[in-house]
N, C-alpha and C. Protein backbone atom coordinates (compact mmCIF):
# COMPACT_ATOMS: atom_id res chain seq x y z
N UNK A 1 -91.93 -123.31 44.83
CA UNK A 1 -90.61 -123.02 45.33
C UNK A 1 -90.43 -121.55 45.67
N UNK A 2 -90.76 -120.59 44.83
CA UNK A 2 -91.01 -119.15 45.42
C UNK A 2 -92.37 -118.55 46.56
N UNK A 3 -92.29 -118.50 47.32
CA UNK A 3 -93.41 -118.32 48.35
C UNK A 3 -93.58 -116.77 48.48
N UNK A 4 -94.46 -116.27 48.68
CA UNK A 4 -95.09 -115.08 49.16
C UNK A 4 -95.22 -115.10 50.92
N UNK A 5 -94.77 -114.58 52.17
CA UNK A 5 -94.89 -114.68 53.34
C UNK A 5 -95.77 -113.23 53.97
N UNK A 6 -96.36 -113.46 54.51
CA UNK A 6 -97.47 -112.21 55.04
C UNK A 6 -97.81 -112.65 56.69
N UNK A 7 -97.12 -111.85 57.49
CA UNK A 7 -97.80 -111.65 58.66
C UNK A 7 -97.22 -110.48 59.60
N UNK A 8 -97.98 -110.64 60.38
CA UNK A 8 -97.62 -109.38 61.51
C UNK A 8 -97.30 -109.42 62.84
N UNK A 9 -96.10 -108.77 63.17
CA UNK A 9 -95.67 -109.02 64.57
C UNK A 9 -95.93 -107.62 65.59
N UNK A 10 -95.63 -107.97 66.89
CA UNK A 10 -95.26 -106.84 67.93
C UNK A 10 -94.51 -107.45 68.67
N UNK A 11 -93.65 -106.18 69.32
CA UNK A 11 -92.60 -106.41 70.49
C UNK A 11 -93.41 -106.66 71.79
N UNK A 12 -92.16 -107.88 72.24
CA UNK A 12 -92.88 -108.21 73.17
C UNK A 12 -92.97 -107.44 74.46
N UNK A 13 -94.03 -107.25 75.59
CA UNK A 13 -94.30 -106.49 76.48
C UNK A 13 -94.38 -104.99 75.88
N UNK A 14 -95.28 -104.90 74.83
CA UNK A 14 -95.73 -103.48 74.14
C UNK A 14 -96.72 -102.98 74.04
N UNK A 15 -96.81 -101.42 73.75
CA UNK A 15 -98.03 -101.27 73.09
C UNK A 15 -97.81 -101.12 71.82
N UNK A 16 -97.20 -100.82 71.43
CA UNK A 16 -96.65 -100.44 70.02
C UNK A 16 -97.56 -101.09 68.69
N UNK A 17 -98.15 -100.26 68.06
CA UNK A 17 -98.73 -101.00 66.97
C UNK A 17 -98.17 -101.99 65.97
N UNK A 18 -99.05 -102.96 65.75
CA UNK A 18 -98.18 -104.17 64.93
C UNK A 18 -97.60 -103.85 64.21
N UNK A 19 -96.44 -104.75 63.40
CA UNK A 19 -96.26 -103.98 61.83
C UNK A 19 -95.89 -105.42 61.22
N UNK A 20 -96.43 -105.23 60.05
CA UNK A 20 -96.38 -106.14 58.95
C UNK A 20 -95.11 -106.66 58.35
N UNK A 21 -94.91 -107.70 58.02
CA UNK A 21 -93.65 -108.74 57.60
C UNK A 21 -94.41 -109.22 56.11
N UNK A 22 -93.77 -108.79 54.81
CA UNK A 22 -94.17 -108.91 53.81
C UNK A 22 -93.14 -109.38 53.14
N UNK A 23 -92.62 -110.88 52.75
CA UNK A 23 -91.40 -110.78 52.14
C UNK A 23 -91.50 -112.54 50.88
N UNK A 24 -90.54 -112.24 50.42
CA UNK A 24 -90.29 -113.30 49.12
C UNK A 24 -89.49 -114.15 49.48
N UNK A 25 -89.93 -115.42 49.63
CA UNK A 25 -88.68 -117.00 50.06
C UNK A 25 -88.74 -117.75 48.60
N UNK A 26 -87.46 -117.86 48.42
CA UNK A 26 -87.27 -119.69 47.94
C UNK A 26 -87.22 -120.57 48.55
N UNK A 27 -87.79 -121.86 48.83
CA UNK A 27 -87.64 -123.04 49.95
C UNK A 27 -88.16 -123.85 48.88
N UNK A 28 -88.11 -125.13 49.80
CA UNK A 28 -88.56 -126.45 49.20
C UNK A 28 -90.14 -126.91 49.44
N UNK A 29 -90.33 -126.20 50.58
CA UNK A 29 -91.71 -126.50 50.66
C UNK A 29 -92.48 -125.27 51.17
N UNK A 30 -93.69 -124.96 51.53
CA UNK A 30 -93.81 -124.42 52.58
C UNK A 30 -93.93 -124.47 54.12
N UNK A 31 -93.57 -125.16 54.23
CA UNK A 31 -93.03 -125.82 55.84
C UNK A 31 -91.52 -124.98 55.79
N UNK A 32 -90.52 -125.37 54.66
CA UNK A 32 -89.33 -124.89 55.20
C UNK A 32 -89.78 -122.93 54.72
N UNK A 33 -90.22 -122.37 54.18
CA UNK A 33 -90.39 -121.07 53.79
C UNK A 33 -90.70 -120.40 55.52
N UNK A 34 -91.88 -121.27 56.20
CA UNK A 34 -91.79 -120.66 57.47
C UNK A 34 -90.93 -120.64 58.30
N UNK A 35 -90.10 -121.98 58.28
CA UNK A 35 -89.21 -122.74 58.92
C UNK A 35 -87.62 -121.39 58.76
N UNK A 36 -87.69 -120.86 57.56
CA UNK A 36 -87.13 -120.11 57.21
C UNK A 36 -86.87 -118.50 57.36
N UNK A 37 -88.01 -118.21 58.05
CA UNK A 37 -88.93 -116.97 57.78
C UNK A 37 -88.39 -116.81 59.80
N UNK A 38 -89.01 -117.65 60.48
CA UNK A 38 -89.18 -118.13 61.80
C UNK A 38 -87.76 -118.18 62.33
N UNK A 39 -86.74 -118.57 61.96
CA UNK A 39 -85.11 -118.44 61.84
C UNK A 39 -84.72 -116.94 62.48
N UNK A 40 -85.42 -116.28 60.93
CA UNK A 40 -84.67 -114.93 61.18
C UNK A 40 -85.04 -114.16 61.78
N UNK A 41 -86.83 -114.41 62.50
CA UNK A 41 -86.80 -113.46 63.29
C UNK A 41 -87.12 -114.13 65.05
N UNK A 42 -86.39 -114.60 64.80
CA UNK A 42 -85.83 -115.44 66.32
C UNK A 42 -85.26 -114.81 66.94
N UNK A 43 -84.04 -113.99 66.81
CA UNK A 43 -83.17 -113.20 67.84
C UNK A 43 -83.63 -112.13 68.01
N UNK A 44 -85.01 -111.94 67.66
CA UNK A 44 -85.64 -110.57 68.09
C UNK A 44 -86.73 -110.68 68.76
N UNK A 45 -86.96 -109.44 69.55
CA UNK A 45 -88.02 -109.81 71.43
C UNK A 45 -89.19 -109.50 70.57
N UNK A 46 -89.72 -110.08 69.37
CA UNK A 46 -91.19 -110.30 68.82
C UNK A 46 -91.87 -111.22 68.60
N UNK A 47 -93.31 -110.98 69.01
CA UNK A 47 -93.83 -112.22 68.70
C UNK A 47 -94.72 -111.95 67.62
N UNK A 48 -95.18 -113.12 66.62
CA UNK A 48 -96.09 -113.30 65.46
C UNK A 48 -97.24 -113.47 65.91
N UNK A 49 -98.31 -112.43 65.37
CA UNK A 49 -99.72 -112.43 65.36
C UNK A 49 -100.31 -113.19 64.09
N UNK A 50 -100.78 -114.51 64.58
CA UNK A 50 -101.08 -115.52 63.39
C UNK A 50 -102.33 -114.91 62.71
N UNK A 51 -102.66 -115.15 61.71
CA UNK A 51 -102.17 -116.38 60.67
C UNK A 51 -100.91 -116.07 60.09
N UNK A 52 -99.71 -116.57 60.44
CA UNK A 52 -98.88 -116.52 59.18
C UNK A 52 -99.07 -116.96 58.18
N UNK A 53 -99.32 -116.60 56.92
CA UNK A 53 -99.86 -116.69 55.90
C UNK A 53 -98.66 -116.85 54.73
N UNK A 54 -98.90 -118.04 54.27
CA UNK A 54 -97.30 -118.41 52.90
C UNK A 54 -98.72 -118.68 51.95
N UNK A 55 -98.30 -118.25 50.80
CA UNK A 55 -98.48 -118.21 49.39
C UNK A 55 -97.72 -118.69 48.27
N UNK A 56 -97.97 -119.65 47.66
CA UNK A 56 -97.20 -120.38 46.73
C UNK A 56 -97.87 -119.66 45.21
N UNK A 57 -96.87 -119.92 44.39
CA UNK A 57 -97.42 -119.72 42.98
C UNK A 57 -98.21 -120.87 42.30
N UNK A 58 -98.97 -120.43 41.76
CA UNK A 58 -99.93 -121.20 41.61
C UNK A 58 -99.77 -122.66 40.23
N UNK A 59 -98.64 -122.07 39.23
CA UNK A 59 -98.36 -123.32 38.77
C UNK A 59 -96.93 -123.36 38.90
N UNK A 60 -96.86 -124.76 39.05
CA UNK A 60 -95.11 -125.38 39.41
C UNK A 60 -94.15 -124.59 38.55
N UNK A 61 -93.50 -124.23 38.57
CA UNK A 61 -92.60 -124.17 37.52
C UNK A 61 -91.25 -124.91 37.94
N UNK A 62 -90.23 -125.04 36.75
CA UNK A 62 -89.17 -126.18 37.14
C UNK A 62 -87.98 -125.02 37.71
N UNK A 63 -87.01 -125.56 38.38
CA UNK A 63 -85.97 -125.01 39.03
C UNK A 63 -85.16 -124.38 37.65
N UNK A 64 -85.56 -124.95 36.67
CA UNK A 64 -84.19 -124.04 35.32
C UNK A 64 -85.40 -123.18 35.20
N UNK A 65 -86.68 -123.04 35.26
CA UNK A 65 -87.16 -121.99 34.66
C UNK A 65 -87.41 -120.87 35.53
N UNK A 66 -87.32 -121.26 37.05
CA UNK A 66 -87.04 -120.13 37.96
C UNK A 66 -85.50 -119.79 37.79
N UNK A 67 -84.88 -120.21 37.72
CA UNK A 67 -83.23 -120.01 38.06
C UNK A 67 -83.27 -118.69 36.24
N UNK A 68 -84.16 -119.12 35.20
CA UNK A 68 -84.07 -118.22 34.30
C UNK A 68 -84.32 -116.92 34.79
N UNK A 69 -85.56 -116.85 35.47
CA UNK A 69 -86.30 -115.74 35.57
C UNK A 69 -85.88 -114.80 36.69
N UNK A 70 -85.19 -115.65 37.35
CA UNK A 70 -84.18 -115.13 38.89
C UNK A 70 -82.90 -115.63 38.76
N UNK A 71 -81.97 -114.56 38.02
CA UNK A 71 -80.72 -115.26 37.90
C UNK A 71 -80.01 -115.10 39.31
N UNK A 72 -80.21 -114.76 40.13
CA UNK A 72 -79.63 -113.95 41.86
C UNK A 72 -79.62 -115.39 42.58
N UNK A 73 -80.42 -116.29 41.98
CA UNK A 73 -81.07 -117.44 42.62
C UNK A 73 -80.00 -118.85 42.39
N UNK A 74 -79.57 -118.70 41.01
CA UNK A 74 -78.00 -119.52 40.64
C UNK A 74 -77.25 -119.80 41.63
N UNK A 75 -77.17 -121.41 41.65
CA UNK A 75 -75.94 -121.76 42.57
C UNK A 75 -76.88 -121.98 44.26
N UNK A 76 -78.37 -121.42 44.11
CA UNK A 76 -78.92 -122.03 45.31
C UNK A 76 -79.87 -122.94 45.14
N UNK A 77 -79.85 -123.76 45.89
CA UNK A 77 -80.85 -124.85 46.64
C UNK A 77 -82.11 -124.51 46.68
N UNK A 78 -83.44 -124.83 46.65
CA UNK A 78 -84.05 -124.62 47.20
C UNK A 78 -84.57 -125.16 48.94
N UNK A 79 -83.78 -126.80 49.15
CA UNK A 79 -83.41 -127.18 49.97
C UNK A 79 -82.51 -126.11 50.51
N UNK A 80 -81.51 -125.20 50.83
CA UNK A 80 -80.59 -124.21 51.42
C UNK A 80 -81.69 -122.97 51.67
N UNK A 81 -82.53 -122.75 50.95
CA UNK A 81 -84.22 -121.07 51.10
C UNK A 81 -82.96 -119.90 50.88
N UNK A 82 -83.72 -118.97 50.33
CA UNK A 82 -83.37 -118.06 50.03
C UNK A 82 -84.22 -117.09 50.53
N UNK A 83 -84.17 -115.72 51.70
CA UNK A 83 -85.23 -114.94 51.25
C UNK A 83 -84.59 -113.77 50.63
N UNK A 84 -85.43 -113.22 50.24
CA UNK A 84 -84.70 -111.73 49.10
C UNK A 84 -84.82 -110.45 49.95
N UNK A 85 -84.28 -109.87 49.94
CA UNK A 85 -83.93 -108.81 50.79
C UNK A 85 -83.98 -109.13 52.49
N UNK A 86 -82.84 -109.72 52.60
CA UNK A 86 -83.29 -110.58 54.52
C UNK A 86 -82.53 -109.17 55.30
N UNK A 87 -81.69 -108.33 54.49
CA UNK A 87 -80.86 -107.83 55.17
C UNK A 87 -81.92 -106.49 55.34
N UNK A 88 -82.57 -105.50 54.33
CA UNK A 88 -83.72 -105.05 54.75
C UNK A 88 -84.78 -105.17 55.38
N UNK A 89 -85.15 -106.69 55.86
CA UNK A 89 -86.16 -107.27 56.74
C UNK A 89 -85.60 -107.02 58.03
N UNK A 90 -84.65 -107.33 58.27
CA UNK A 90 -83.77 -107.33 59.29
C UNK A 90 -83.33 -106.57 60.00
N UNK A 91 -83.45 -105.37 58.89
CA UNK A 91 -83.19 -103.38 59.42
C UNK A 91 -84.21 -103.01 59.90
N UNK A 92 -85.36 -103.70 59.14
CA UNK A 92 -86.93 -102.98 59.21
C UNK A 92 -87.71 -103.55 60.66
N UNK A 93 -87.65 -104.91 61.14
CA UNK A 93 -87.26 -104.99 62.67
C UNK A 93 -86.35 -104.73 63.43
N UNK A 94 -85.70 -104.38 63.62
CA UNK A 94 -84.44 -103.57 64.00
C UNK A 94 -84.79 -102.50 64.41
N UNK A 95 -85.68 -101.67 63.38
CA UNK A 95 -86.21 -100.23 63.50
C UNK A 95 -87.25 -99.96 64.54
N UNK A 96 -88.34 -100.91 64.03
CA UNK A 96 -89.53 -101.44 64.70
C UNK A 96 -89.14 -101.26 66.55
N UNK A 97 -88.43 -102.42 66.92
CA UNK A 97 -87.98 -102.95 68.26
C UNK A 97 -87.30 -101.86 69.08
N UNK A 98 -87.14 -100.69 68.08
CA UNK A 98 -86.52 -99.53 68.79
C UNK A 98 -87.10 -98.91 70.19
């Protein structure tokens, strides 16, 4: 349910050197973590240099024992994804696309 996301984009029609997208999702699967990931950086003129790469933790843990360990996470879905800092991801292409 917590995913690790790793990949790298450039603006499109650039030279501009790539820059890396390193960020933390809650989702339900990893289908929706990309599904999620892919969302937010939609309204921006970049494209993803594959592999996008998702990382799961390696043993399950249950939704009360994440919701312990991440209380920020209370009151969400993992069906609804969460990523953690979207609004700094968001600045940090923003910056990039300049």
């Amino acid at each position: 349910m917590i995913y690790s996301v790793h990949f790298y984009y450039h603006k499109i029609n650039s030279k501009k050197t790539p820059n890396k997208f390193e960020g933390i999702v809650f989702a339900k699967s990893q289908a929706h973590a990309e599904e999620l990931v892919r969302k937010m950086i939609s309204n921006y003129p970049i494209e993803v240099e594959e592999p996008f790469s998702i990382i799961g933790s390696l043993s399950e843990k249950t939704l009360q024992e994440i919701y312990t360990e991440r209380p920020e996470l209370k009151g969400i879905l993992p069906e609804q994804g969460y990523i953690y800092n979207e609004a700094s991801h968001r600045n940090s292409i923003s910056r990039y696309i300049r």
